[in-house]
N, C-alpha and C. Protein backbone atom coordinates (compact mmCIF):
# COMPACT_ATOMS: atom_id res chain seq x y z
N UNK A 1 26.84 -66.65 119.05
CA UNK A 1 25.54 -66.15 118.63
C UNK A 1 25.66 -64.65 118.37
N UNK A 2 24.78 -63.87 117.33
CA UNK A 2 24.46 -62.67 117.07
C UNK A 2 23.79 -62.73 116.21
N UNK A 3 22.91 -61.11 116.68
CA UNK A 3 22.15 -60.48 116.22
C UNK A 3 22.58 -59.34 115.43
N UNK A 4 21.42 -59.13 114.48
CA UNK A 4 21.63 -57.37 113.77
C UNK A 4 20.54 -56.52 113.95
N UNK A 5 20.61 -55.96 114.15
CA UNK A 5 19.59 -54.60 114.08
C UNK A 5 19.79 -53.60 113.59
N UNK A 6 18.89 -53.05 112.60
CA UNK A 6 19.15 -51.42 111.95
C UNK A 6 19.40 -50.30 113.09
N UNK A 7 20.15 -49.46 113.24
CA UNK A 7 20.52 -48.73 114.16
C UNK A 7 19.31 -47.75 114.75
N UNK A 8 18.15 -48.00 113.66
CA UNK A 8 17.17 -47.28 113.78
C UNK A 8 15.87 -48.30 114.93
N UNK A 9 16.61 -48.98 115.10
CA UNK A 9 15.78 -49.84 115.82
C UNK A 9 15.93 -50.35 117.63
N UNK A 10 17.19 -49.68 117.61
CA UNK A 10 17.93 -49.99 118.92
C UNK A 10 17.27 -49.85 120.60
N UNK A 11 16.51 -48.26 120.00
CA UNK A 11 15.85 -47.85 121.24
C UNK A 11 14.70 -48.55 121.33
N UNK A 12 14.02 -48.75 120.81
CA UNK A 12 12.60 -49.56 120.61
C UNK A 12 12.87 -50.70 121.34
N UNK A 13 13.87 -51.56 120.63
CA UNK A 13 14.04 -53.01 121.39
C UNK A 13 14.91 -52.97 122.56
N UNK A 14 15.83 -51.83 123.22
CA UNK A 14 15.77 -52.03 124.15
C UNK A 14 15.34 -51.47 125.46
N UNK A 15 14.55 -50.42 125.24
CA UNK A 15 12.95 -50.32 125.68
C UNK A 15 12.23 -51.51 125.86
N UNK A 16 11.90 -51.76 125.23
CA UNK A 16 10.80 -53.36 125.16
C UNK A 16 11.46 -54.27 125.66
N UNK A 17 12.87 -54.47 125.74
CA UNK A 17 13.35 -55.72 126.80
C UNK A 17 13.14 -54.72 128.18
N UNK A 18 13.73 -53.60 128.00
CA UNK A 18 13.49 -53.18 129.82
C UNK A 18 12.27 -52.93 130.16
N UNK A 19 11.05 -52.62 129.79
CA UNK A 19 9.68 -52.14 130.15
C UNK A 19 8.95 -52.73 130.11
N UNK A 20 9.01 -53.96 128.66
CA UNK A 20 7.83 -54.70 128.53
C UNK A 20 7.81 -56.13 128.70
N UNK A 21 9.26 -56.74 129.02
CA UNK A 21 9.78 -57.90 129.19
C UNK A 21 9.70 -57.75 130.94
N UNK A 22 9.41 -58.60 131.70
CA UNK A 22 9.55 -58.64 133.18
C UNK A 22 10.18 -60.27 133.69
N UNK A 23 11.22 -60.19 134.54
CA UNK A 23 12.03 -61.19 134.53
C UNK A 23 12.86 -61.25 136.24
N UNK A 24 12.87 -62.26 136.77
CA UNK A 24 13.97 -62.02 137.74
C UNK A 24 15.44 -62.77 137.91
N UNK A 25 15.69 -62.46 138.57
CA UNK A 25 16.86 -63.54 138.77
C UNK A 25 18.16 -63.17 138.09
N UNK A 26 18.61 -64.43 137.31
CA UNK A 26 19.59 -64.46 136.18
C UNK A 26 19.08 -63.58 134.90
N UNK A 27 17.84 -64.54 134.51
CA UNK A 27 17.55 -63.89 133.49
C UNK A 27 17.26 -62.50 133.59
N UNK A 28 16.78 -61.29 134.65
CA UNK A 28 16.67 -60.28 134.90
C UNK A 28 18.51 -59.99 134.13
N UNK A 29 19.02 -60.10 135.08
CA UNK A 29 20.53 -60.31 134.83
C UNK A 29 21.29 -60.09 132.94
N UNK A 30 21.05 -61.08 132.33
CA UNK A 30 20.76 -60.95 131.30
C UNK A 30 20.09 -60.79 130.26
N UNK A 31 18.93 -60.01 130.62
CA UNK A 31 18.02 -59.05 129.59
C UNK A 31 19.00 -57.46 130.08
N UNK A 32 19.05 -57.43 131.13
CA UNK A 32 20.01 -55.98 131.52
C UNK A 32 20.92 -56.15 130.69
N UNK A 33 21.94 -57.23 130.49
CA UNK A 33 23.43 -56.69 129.79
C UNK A 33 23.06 -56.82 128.36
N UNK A 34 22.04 -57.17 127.51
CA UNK A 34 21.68 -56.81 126.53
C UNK A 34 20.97 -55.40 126.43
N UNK A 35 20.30 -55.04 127.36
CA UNK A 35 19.32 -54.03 126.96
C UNK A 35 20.83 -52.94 127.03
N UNK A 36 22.06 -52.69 128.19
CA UNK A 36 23.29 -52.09 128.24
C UNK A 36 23.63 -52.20 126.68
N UNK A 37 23.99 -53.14 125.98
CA UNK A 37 24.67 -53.15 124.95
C UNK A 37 23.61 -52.33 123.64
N UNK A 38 22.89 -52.49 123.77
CA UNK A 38 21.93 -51.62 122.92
C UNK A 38 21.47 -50.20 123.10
N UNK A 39 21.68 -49.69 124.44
CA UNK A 39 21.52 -48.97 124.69
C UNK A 39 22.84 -47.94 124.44
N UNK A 40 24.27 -48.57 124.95
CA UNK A 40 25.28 -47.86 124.50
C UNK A 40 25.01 -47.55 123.10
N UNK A 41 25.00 -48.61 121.75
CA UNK A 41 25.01 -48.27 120.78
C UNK A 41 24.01 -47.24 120.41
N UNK A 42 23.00 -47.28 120.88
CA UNK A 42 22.30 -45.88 120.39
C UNK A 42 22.57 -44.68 121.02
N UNK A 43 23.47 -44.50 122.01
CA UNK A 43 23.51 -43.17 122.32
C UNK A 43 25.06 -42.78 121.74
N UNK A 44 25.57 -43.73 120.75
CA UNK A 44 26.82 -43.68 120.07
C UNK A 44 26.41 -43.08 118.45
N UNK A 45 25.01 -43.60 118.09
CA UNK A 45 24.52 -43.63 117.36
C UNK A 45 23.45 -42.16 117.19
N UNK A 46 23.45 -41.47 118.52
CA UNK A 46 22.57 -40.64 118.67
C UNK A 46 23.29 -39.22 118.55
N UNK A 47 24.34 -39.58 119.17
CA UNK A 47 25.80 -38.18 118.81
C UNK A 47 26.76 -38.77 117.69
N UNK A 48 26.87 -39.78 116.58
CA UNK A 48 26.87 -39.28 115.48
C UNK A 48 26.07 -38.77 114.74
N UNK A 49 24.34 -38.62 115.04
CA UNK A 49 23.23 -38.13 114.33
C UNK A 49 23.82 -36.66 114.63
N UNK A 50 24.20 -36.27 115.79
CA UNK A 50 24.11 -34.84 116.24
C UNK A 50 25.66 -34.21 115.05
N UNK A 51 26.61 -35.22 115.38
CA UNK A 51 27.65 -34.56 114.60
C UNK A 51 26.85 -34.29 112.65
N UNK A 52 26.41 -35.12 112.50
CA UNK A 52 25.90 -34.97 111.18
C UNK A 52 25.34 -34.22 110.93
N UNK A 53 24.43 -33.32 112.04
CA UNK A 53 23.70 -32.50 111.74
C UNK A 53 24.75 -30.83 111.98
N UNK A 54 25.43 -31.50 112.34
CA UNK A 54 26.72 -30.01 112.30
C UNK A 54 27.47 -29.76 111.37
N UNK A 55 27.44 -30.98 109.94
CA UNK A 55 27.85 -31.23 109.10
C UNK A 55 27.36 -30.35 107.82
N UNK A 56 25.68 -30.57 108.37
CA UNK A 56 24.71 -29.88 107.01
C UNK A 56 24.00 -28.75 107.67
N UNK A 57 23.67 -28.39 108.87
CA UNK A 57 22.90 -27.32 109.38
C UNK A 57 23.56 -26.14 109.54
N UNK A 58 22.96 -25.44 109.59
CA UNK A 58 23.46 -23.74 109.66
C UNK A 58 23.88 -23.45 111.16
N UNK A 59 24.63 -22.91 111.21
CA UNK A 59 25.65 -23.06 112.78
C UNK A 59 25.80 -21.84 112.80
N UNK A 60 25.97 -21.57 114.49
CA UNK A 60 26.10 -19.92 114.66
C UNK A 60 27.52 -19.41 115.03
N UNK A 61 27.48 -18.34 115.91
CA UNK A 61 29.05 -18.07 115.68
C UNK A 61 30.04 -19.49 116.92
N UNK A 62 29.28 -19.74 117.60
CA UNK A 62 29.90 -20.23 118.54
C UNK A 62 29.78 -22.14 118.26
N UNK A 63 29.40 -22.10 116.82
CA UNK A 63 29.73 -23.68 116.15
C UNK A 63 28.17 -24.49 116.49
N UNK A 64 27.37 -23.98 116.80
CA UNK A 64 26.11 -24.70 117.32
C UNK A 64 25.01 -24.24 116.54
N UNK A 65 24.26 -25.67 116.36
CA UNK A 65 23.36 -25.94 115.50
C UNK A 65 22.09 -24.46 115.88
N UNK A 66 21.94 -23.82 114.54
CA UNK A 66 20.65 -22.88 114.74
C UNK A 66 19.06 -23.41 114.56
N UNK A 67 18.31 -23.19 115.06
CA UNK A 67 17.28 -24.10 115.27
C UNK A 67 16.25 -22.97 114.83
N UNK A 68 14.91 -23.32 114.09
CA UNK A 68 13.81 -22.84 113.88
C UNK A 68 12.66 -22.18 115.32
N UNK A 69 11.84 -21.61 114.67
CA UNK A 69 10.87 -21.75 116.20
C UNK A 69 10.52 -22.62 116.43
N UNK A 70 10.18 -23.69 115.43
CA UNK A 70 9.88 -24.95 115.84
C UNK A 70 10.23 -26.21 116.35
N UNK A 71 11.90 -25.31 116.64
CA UNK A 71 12.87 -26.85 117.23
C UNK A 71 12.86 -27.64 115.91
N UNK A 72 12.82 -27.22 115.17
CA UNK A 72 13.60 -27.66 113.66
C UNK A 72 14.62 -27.32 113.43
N UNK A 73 16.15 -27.92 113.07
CA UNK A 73 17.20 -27.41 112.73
C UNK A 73 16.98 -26.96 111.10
N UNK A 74 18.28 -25.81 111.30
CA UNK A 74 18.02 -25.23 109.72
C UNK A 74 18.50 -26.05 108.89
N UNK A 75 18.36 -26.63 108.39
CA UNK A 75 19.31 -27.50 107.13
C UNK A 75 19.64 -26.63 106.00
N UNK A 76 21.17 -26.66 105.53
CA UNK A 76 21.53 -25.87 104.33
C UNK A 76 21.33 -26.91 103.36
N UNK A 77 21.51 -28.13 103.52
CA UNK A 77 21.77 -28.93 102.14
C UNK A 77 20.85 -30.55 102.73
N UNK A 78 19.51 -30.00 102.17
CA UNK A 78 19.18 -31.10 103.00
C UNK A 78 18.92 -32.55 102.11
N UNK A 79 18.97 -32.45 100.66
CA UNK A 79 18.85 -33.80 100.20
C UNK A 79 20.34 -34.61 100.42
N UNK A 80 21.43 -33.87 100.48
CA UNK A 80 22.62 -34.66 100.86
C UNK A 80 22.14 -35.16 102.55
N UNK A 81 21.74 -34.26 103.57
CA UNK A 81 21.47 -34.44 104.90
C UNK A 81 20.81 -35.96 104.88
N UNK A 82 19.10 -35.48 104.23
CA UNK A 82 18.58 -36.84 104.38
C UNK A 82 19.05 -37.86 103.97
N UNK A 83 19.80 -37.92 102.99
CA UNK A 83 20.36 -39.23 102.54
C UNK A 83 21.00 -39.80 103.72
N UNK A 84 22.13 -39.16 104.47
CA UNK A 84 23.35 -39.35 104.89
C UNK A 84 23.06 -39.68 105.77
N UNK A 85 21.60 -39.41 106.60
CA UNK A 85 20.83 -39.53 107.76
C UNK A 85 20.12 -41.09 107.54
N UNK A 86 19.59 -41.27 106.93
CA UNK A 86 18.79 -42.78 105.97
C UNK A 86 20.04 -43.77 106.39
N UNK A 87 20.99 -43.36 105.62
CA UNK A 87 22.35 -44.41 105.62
C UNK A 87 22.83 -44.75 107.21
N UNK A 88 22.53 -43.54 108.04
CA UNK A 88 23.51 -44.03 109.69
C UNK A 88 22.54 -45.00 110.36
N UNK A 89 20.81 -44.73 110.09
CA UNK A 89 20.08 -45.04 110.70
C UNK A 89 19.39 -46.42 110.23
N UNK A 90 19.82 -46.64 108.77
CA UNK A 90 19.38 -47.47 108.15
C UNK A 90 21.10 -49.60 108.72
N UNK A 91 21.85 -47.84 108.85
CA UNK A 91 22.93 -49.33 108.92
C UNK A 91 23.14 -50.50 110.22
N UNK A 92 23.36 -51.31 109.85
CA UNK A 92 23.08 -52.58 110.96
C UNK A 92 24.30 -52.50 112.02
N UNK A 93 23.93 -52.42 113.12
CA UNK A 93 24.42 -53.33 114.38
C UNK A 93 24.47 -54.70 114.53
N UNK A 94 25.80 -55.23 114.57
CA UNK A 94 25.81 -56.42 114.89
C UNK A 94 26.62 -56.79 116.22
N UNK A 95 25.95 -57.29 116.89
CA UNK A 95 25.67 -57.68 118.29
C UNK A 95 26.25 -59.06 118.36
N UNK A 96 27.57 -58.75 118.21
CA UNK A 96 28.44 -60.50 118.24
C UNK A 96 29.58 -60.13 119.76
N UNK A 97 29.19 -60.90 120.71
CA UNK A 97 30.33 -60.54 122.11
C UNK A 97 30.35 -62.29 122.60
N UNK A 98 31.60 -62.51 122.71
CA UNK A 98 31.63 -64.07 123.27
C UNK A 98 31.01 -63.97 125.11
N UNK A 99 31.02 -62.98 125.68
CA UNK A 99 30.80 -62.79 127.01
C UNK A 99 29.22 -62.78 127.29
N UNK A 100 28.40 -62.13 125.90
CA UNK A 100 27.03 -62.06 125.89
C UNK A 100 26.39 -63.57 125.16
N UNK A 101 27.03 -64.71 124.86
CA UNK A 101 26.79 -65.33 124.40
C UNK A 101 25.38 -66.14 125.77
N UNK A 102 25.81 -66.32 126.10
CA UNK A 102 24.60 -66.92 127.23
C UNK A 102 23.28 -65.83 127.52
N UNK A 103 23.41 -64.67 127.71
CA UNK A 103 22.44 -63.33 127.75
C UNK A 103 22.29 -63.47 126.46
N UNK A 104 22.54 -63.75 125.45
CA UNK A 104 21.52 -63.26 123.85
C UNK A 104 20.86 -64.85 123.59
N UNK A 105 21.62 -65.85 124.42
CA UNK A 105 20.51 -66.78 124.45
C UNK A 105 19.05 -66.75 125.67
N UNK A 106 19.48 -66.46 126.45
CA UNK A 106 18.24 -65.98 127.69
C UNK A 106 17.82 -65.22 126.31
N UNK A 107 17.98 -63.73 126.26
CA UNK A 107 16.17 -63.26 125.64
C UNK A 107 16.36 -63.56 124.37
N UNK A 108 16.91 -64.49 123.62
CA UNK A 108 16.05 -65.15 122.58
C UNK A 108 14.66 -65.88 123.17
N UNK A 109 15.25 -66.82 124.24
CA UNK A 109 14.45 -67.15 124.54
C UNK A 109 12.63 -66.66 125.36
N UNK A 110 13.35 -65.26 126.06
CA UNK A 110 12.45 -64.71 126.34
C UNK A 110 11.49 -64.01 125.33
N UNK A 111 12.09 -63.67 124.14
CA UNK A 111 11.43 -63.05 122.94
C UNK A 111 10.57 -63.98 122.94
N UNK A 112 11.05 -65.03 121.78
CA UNK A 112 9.98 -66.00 121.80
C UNK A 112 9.16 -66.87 122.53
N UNK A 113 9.68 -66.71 123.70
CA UNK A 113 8.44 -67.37 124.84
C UNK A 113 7.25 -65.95 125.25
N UNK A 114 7.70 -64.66 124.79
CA UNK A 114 6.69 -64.24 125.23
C UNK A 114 5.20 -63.98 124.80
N UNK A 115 4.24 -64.19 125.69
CA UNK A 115 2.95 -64.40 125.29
C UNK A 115 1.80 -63.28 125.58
N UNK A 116 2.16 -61.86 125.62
CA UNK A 116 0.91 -61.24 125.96
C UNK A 116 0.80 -60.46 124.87
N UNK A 117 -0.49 -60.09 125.04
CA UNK A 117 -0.64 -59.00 123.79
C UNK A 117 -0.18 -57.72 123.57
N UNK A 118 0.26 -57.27 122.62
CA UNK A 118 0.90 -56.09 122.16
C UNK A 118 0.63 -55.12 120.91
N UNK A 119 0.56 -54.09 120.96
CA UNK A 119 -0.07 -53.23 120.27
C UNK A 119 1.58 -52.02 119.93
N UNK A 120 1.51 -51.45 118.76
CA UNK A 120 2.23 -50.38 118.79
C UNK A 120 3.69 -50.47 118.72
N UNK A 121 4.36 -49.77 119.72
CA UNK A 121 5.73 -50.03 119.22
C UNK A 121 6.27 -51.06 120.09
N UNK A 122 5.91 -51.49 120.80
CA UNK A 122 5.93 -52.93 121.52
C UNK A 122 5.84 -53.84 120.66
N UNK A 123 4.75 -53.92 119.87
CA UNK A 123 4.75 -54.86 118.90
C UNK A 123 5.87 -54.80 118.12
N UNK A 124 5.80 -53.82 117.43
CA UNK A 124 7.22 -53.71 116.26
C UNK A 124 8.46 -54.20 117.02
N UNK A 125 8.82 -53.74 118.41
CA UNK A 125 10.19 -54.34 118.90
C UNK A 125 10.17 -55.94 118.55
N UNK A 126 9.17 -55.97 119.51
CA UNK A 126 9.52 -57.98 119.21
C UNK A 126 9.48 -58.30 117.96
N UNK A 127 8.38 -58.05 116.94
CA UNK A 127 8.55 -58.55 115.96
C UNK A 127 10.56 -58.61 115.26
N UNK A 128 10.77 -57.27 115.54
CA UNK A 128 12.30 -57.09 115.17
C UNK A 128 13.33 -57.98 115.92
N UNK A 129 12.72 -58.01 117.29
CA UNK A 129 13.65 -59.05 118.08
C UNK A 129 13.82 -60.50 117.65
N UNK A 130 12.57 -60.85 117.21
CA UNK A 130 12.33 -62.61 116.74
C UNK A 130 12.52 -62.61 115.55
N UNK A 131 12.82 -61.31 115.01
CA UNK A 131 13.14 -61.65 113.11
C UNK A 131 14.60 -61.56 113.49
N UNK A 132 15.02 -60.99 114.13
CA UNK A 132 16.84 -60.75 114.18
C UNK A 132 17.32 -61.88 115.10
N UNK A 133 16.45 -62.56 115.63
CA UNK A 133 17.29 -64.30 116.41
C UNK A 133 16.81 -65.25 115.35
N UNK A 134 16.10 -64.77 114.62
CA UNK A 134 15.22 -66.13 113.61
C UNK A 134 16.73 -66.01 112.55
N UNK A 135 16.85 -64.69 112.00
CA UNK A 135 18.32 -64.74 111.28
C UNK A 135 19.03 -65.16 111.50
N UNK A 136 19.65 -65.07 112.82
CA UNK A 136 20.47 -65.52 113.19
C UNK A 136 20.45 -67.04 112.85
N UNK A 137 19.60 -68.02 113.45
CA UNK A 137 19.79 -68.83 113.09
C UNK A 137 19.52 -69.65 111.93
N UNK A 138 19.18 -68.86 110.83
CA UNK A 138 19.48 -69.37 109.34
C UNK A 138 20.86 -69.17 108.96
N UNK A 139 21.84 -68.04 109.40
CA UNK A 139 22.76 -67.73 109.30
C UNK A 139 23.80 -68.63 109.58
N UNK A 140 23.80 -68.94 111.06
CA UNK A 140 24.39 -69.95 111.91
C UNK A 140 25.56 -71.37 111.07
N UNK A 141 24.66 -71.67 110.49
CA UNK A 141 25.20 -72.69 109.49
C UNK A 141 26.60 -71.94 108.56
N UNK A 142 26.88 -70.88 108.54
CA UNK A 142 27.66 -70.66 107.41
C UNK A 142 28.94 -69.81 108.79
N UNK A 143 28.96 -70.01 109.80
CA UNK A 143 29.65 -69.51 110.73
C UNK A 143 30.56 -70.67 110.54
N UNK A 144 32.39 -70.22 111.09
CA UNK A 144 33.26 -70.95 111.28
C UNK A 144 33.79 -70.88 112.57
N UNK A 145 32.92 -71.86 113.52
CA UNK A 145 33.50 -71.57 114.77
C UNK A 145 34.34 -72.81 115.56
C-alpha cells in the first residue's frame, strides 16, 4: 500500500492524525508511525525550503539569510525563487514502506471511519487523507506485486 501527498501538505495531515484523530492501543501505535513518517519528511522538506532560500536571498557576510523588518527574507531573484519554491512544495511524497504496510492500513481506516465535524484545516487534512487512500486504491490494480 501507498500514499502521495504534495509536500505541501505533510504538516496539516500529520497534525490532524496526531491532534484530531484520538485512538488507543495498536492503532494509537500506528497512527504514530505514520504521523513519524510524515513528519520526518517535512522537516526534510522544511531545510530544503531553507537551503533554497540561500540560493536566491541576499546573504550577509557570515552566509545567512538577511531578513526585512518584517521577517521577510530579501529575495534577489524572486520569480526564479517562487517558481523553484511552487515546484519543492508542489512535488509528491510517496509513502510506500513494506514495514508501514499494516499502519497505512489502520488510518486508512481511521480516515474514513471518522465521523465528527470539521471545519478549517482539519477539514482540508482529511479531505487530502481520503483522496490520497481513495488513489491509492484506483491505482492498486496496475501494481506488480
Amino acid at each position: 500500500m501507498t500514499i502521495k501527498l504534495q509536500n505541501k501538505d505533510l504538516r496539516n495531515a500529520a497534525d490532524f492524525l496526531q491532534n484530531t484523530v484520538s485512538v488507543k492501543g495498536k492503532k494509537n501505535v500506528h497512527r504514530m508511525r505514520i504521523v513519524k513518517a510524515l513528519t520526518e519528511k517535512d522537516k526534510e522538506v522544511r531545510e530544503e525550503e531553507v537551503s533554497l532560500l540561500k540560493d536566491y536571498a541576499k546573504l550577509d557576510d557570515e552566509g545567512e539569510i538577511v531578513f526585512l523588518d518584517n521577517g521577510q527574507p530579501i529575495i534577489k531573484e524572486k520569480k526564479e525563487f517562487n517558481k523553484a519554491h511552487k515546484d519543492l512544495f508542489e512535488e509528491e511524497f510517496v509513502l510506500v514502506d513494506k514495514n508501514l504496510e499494516s499502519a497505512l492500513k489502520t488510518v486508512e481506516k481511521l480516515v474514513n471511519d471518522f465521523d465528527k465535524e470539521l471545519s478549517g484545516q482539519q477539514a482540508e487534512a482529511h479531505y487530502i487523507l481520503a483522496e490520497a487512500f481513495e488513489n491509492n486504491k484506483e491505482g492498486e490494480g496496475t501494481d506488480d506485486e
